[in-house]
Protein backbone atom coordinates (compact mmCIF):
# COMPACT_ATOMS: atom_id res chain seq x y z
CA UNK A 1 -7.35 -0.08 7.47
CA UNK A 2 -5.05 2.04 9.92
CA UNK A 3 -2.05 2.79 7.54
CA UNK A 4 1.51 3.59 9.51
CA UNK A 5 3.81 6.47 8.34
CA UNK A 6 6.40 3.88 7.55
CA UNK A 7 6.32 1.98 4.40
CA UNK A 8 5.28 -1.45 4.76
CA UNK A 9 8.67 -2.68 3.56
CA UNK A 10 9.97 -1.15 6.34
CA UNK A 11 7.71 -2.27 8.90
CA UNK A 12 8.56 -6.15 7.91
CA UNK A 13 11.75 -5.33 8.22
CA UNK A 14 11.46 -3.64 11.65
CA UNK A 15 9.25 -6.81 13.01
CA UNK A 16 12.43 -8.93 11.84
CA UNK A 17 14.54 -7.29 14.38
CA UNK A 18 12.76 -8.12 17.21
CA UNK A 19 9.51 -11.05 16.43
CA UNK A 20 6.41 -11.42 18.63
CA UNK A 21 5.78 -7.52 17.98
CA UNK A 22 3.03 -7.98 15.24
CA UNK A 23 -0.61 -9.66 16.64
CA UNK A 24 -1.68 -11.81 13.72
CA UNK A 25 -5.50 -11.75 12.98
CA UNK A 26 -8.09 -14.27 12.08
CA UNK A 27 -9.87 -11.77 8.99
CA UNK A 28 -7.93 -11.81 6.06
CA UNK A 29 -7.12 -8.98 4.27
CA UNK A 30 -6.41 -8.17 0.29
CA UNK A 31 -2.82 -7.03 -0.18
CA UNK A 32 -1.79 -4.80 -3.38
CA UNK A 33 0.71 -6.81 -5.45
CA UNK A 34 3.81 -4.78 -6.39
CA UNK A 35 7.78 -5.63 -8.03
CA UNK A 36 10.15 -5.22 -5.53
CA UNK A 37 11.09 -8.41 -3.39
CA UNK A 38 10.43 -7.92 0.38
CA UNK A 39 12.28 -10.09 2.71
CA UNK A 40 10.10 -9.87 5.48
CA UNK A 41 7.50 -11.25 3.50
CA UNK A 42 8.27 -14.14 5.08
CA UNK A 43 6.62 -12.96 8.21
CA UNK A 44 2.70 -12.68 6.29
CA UNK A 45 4.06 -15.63 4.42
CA UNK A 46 4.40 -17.82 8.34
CA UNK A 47 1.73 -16.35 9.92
CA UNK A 48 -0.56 -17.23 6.74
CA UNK A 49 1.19 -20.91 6.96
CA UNK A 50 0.32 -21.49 10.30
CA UNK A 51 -3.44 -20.20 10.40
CA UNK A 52 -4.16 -22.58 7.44
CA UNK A 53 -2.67 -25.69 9.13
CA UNK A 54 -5.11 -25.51 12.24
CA UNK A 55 -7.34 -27.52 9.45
CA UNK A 56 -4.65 -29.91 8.51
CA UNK A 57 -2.35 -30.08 5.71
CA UNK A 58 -3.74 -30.13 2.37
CA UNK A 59 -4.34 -33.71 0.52
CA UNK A 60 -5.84 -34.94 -2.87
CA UNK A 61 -6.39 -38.18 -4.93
CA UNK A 62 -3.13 -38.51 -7.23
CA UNK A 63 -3.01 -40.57 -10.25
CA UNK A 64 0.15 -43.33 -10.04
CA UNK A 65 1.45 -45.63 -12.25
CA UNK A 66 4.18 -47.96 -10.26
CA UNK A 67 5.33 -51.30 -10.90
CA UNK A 68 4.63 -53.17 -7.63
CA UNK A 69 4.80 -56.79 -5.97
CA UNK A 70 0.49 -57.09 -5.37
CA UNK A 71 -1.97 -56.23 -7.54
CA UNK A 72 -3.28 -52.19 -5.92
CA UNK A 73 -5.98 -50.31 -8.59
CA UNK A 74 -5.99 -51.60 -11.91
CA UNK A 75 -3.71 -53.54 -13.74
CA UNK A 76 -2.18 -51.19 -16.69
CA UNK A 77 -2.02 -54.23 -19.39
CA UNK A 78 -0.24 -52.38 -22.13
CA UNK A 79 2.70 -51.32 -19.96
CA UNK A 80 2.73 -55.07 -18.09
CA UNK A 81 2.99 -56.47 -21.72
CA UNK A 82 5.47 -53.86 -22.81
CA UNK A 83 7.75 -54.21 -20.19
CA UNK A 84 7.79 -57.52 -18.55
CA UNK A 85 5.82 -60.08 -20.87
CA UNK A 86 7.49 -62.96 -19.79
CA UNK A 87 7.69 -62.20 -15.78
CA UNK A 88 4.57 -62.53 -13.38
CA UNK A 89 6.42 -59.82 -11.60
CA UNK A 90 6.55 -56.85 -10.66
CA UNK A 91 3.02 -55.79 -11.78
CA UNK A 92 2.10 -52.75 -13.67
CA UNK A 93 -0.10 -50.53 -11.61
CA UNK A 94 -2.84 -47.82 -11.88
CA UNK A 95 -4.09 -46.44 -8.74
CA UNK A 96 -4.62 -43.55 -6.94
CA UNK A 97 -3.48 -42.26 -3.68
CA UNK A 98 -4.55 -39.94 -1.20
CA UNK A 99 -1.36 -37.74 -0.20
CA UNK A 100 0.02 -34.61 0.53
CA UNK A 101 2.81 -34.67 -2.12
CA UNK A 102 0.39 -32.83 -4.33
CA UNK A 103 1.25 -29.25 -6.82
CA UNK A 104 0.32 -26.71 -3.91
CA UNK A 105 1.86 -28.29 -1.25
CA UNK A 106 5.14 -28.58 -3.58
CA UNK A 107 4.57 -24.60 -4.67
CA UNK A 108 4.62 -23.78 -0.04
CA UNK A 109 7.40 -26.02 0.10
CA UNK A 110 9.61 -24.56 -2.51
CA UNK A 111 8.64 -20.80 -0.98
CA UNK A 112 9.42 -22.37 2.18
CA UNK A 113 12.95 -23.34 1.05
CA UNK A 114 13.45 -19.96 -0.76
CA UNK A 115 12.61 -17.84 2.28
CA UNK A 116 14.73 -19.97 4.79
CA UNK A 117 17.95 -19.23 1.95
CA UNK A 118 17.84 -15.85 2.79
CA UNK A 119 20.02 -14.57 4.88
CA UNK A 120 19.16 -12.07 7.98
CA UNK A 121 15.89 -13.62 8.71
CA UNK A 122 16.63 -13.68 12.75
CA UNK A 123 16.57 -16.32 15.20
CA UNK A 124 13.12 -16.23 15.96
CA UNK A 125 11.46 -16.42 12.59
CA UNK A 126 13.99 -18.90 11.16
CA UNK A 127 12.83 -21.08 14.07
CA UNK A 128 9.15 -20.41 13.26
CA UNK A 129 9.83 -21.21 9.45
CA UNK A 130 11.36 -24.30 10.65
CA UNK A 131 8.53 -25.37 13.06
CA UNK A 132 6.03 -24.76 9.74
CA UNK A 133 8.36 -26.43 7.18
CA UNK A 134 7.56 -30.06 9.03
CA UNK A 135 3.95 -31.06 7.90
CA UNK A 136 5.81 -31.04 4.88
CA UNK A 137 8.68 -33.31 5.08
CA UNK A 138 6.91 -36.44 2.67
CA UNK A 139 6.24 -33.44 -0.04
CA UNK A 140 8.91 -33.31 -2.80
CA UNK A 141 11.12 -30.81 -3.34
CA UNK A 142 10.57 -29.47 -6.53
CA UNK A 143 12.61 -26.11 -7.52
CA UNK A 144 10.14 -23.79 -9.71
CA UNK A 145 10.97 -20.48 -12.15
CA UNK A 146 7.98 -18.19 -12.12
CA UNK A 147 7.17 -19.64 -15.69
CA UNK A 148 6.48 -23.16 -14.55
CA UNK A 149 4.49 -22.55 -11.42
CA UNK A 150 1.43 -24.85 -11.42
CA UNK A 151 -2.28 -22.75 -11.31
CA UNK A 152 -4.32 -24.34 -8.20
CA UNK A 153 -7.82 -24.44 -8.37
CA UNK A 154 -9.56 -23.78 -5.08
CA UNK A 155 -13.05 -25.23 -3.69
CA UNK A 156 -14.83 -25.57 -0.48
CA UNK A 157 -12.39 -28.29 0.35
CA UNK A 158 -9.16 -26.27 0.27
CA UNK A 159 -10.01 -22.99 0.38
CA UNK A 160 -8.09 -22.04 3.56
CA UNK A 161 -5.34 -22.73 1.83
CA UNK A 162 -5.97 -20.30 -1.13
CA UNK A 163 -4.14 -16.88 0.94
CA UNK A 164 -0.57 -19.40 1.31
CA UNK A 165 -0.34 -20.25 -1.84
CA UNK A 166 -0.45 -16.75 -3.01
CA UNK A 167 2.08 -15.30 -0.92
CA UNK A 168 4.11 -18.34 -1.98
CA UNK A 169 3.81 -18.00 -5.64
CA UNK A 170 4.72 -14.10 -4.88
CA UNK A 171 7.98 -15.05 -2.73
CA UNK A 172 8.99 -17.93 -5.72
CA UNK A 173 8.37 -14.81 -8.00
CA UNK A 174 10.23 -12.29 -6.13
CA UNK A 175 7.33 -10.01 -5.53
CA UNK A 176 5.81 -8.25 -2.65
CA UNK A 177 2.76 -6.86 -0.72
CA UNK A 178 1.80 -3.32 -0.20
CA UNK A 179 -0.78 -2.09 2.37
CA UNK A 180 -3.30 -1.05 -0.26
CA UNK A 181 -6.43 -3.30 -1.22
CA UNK A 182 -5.52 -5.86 -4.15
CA UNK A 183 -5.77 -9.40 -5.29
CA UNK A 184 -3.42 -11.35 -2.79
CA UNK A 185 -5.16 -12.84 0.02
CA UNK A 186 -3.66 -12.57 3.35
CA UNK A 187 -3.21 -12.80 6.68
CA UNK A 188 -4.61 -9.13 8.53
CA UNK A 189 -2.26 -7.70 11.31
CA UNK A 190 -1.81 -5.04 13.67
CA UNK A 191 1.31 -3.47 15.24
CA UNK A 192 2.44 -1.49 18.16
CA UNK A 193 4.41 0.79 16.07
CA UNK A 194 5.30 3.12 18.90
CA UNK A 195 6.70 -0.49 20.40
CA UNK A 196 8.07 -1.48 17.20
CA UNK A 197 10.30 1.57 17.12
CA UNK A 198 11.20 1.65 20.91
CA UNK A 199 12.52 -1.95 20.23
CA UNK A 200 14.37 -1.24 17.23
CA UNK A 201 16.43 1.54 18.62
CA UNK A 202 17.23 -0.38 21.64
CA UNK A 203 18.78 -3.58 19.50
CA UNK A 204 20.68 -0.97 17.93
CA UNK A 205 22.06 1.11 20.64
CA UNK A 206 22.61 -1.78 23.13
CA UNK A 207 25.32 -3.43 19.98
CA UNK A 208 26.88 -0.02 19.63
CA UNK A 209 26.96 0.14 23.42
CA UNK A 210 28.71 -2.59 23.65
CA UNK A 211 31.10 -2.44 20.97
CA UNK A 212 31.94 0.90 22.86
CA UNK A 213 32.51 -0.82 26.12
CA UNK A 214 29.18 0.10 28.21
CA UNK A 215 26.41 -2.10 29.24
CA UNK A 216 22.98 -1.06 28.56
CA UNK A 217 19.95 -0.82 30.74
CA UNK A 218 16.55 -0.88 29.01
CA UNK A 219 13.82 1.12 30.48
CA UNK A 220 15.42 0.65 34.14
CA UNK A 221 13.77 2.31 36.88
CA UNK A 222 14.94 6.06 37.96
CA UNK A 223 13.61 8.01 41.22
CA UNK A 224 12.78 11.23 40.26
CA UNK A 225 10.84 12.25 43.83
CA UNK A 226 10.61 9.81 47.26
CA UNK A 227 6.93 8.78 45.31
CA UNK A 228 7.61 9.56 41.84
CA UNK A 229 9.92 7.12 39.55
CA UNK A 230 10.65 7.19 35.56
CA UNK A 231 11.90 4.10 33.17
CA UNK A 232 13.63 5.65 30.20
CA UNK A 233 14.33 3.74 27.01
CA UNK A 234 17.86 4.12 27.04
CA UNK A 235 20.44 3.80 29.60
CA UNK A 236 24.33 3.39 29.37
CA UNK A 237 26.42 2.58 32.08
CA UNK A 238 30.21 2.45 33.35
CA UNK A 239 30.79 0.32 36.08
CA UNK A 240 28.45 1.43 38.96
CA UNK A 241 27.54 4.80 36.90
CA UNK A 242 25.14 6.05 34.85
CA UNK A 243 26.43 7.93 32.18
CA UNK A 244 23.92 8.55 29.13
CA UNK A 245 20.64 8.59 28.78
CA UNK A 246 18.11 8.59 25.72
CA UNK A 247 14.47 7.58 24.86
CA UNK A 248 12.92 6.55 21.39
CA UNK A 249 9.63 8.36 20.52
CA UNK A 250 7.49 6.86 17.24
CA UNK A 251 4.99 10.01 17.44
CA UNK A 252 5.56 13.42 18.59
CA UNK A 253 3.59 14.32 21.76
CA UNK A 254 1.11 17.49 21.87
CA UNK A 255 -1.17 16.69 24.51
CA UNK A 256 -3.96 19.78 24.98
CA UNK A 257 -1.83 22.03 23.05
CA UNK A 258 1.12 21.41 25.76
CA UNK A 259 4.11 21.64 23.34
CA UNK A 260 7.88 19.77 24.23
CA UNK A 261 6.18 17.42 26.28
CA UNK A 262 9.15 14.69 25.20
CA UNK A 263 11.66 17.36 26.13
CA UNK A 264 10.00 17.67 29.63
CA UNK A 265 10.53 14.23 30.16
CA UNK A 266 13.92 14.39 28.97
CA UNK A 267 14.85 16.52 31.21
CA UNK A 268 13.23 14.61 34.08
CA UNK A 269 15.65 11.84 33.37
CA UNK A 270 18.76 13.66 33.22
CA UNK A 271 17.71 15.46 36.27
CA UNK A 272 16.92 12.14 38.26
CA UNK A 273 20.15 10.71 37.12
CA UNK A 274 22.40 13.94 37.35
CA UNK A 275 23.34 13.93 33.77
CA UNK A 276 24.66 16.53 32.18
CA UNK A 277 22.71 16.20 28.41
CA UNK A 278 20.38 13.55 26.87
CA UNK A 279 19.71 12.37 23.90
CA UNK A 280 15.58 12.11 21.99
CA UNK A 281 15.47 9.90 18.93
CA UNK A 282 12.40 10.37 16.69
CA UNK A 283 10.98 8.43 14.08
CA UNK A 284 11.14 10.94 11.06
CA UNK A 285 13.52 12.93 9.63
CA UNK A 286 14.97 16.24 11.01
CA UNK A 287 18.19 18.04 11.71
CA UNK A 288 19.97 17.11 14.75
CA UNK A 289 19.00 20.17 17.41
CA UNK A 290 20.32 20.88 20.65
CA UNK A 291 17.84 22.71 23.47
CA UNK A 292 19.93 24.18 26.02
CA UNK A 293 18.21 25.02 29.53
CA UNK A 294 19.87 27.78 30.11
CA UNK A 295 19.47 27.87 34.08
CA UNK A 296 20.02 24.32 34.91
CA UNK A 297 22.75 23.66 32.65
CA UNK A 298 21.59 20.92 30.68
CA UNK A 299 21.32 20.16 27.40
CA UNK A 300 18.57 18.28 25.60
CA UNK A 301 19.94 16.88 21.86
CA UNK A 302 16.92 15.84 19.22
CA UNK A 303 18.29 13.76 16.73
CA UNK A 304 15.18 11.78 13.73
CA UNK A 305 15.83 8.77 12.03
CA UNK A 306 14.00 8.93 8.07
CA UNK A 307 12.00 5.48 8.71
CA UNK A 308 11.16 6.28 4.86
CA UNK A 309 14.86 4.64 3.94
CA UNK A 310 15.84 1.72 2.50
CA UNK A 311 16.61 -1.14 5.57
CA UNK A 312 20.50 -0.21 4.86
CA UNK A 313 20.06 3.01 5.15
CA UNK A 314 17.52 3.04 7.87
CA UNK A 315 20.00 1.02 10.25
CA UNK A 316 22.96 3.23 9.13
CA UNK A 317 20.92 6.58 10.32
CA UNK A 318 19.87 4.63 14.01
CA UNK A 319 23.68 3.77 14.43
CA UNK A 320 24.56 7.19 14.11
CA UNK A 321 22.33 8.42 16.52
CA UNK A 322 23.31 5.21 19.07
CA UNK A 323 26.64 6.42 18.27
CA UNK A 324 25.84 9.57 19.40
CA UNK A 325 24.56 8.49 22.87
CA UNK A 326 27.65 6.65 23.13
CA UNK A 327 29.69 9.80 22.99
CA UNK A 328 27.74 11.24 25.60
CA UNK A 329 28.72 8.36 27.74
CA UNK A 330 31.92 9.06 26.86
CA UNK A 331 32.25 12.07 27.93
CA UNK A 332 30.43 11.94 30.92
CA UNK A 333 32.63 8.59 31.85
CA UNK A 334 35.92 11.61 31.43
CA UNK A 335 33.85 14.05 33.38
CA UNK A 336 34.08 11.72 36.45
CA UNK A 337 37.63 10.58 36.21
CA UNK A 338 38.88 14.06 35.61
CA UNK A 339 40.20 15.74 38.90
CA UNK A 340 37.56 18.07 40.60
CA UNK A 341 39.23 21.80 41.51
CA UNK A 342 40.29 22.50 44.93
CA UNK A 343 38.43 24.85 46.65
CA UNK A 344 40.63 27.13 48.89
């Protein structure tokens, strides 16, 4: 198990600002159970869903009693004589039927309707939980309190669905999973966290970019040298220029002792773009620094996001540092319009 520095709260949480991120794995793995409700849960919870229906959605003999208009099963005498004893019809029926409005479909439908309630989910999995919810449109809706959720035994015959019904009973009890070994069968994943990050800042800087008035370019292409060019993370513009520019690093970079190595590339952008500062956002906490190099006249501003925060909290912290950028732009965009000294 390859445990990231951020919580696994927060990583759900990250994946549901921008899906596709997370590659979902065919081993299962065997989640701690803990109290706290986790929205994202809903992301295991689809990606669980969606393995186990590759064998087909789960069915089982059911036990009916219905008063119908042909004989189907056996007749039930005692209720035919209680209820109609003077009427050939309808007749009094015990049979039983093969269908897939059976107790653990009826628990996955119920989590199904509980997690598509909740509000924030994003466009993409909303869609997903929408495109899973219809195997299971001829199951009844049944609304369940965690004291009247049904136990399920499991065989050979339905075991793939034993990790769903799990993560459902823990999203109809308002639980959640932790990325330690447990009880609750799941779904394994991986994630590009350094991707995962990158992603995250950019939703967030490109709405504070525009609610400031720029557009923003992600990762466009900047010439450094006639046969070297650079694709930073962050770019705001004005019109035809280039005013700020920024780049989101997950890990700090120390390659064969070389120290700054982020800052070098820094300052590579702001020297292929001719900007006067930039901005480095890293994923963990620290007070916001400025490097000043000294001969070129540019300075290089660190500011950390603590990816340890609750998802309020954690997007509060990114818009400040997007915010930031965006007064760079600013005053870049009032550096150009300002009138340049005449020289005599």
């Amino acid at each position: 198990m390859i445990r990231p520095k951020v919580d696994l709260t927060n990583v759900f949480f990250l994946l549901g600002f921008r899906g596709g991120l997370a590659e979902w794995r065919d081993e299962a793995f065997t989640y701690f159970r803990e109290r706290d409700f986790l929205r994202a849960l809903a992301w295991a919870f689809n990606a669980e869903l969606r393995r186990a229906l590759r064998y087909g959605v789960a069915r089982d003999y059911l036990n009916r009693e219905e008063a119908l208009t042909t004989i189907r099963g056996r007749l039930n005498v005692g209720r035919q004589m209680e209820r109609w004893q003077t009427r050939l019809y309808p007749i009094e029926c015990r049979f039983q039927e093969y269908s897939v409005d059976i107790p653990l479909n009826q628990v996955i439908n119920a989590a199904q309707r509980r997690l598509r309630g909740i509000p924030g989910l994003g466009s993409t999995l909303e869609r997903l939980l929408r495109q899973s919810a219809a195997p299971f449109t001829d199951v009844d809706e049944i609304e369940y309190s965690p004291a009247t959720l049904p136990g399920i035994q499991f065989t050979r015959l339905n075991r793939e669905w034993e990790g769903v019904w799990r993560l459902a009973v823990m999203i109809l009890q308002q639980q959640a999973i932790r990325d330690q070994t447990g009880a609750v069968l799941g779904t394994a994943f991986t994630v590009d966290m350094n991707t995962l990050f990158e992603k995250f800042i950019e939703e967030i800087v490109r709405e504070e970019a525009a609610n400031a008035g720029f557009e923003f370019e992600r990762q466009a292409k900047v010439v450094l040298t006639t046969h070297v060019s650079m694709k930073p993370d962050l770019i705001l513009t004005s019109g035809s220029d280039r005013v700020a520019v920024g780049d989101a690093k997950y890990i700090e970079l120390n390659p064969n002792g070389w120290p700054h190595a982020n800052l070098y590339q820094l300052l590579a952008y702001c020297v292929g773009l001719g900007l006067p500062r930039g901005l480095l956002i890293y994923a963990n906490y620290r007070q916001p620094l400025a490097h000043r190099v000294i001969k070129a006249g540019i300075d290089l501003e660190v500011r950390g996001i603590n990816m340890t925060l609750p998802p309020a909290l954690l997007i509060l912290e990114a818009r400040k540092a997007a915010q930031h950028l965006v007064q760079q732009a600013r005053s870049r965009v009032e550096s150009l319009r300002s009138p340049k000294p005449e020289v005599v």
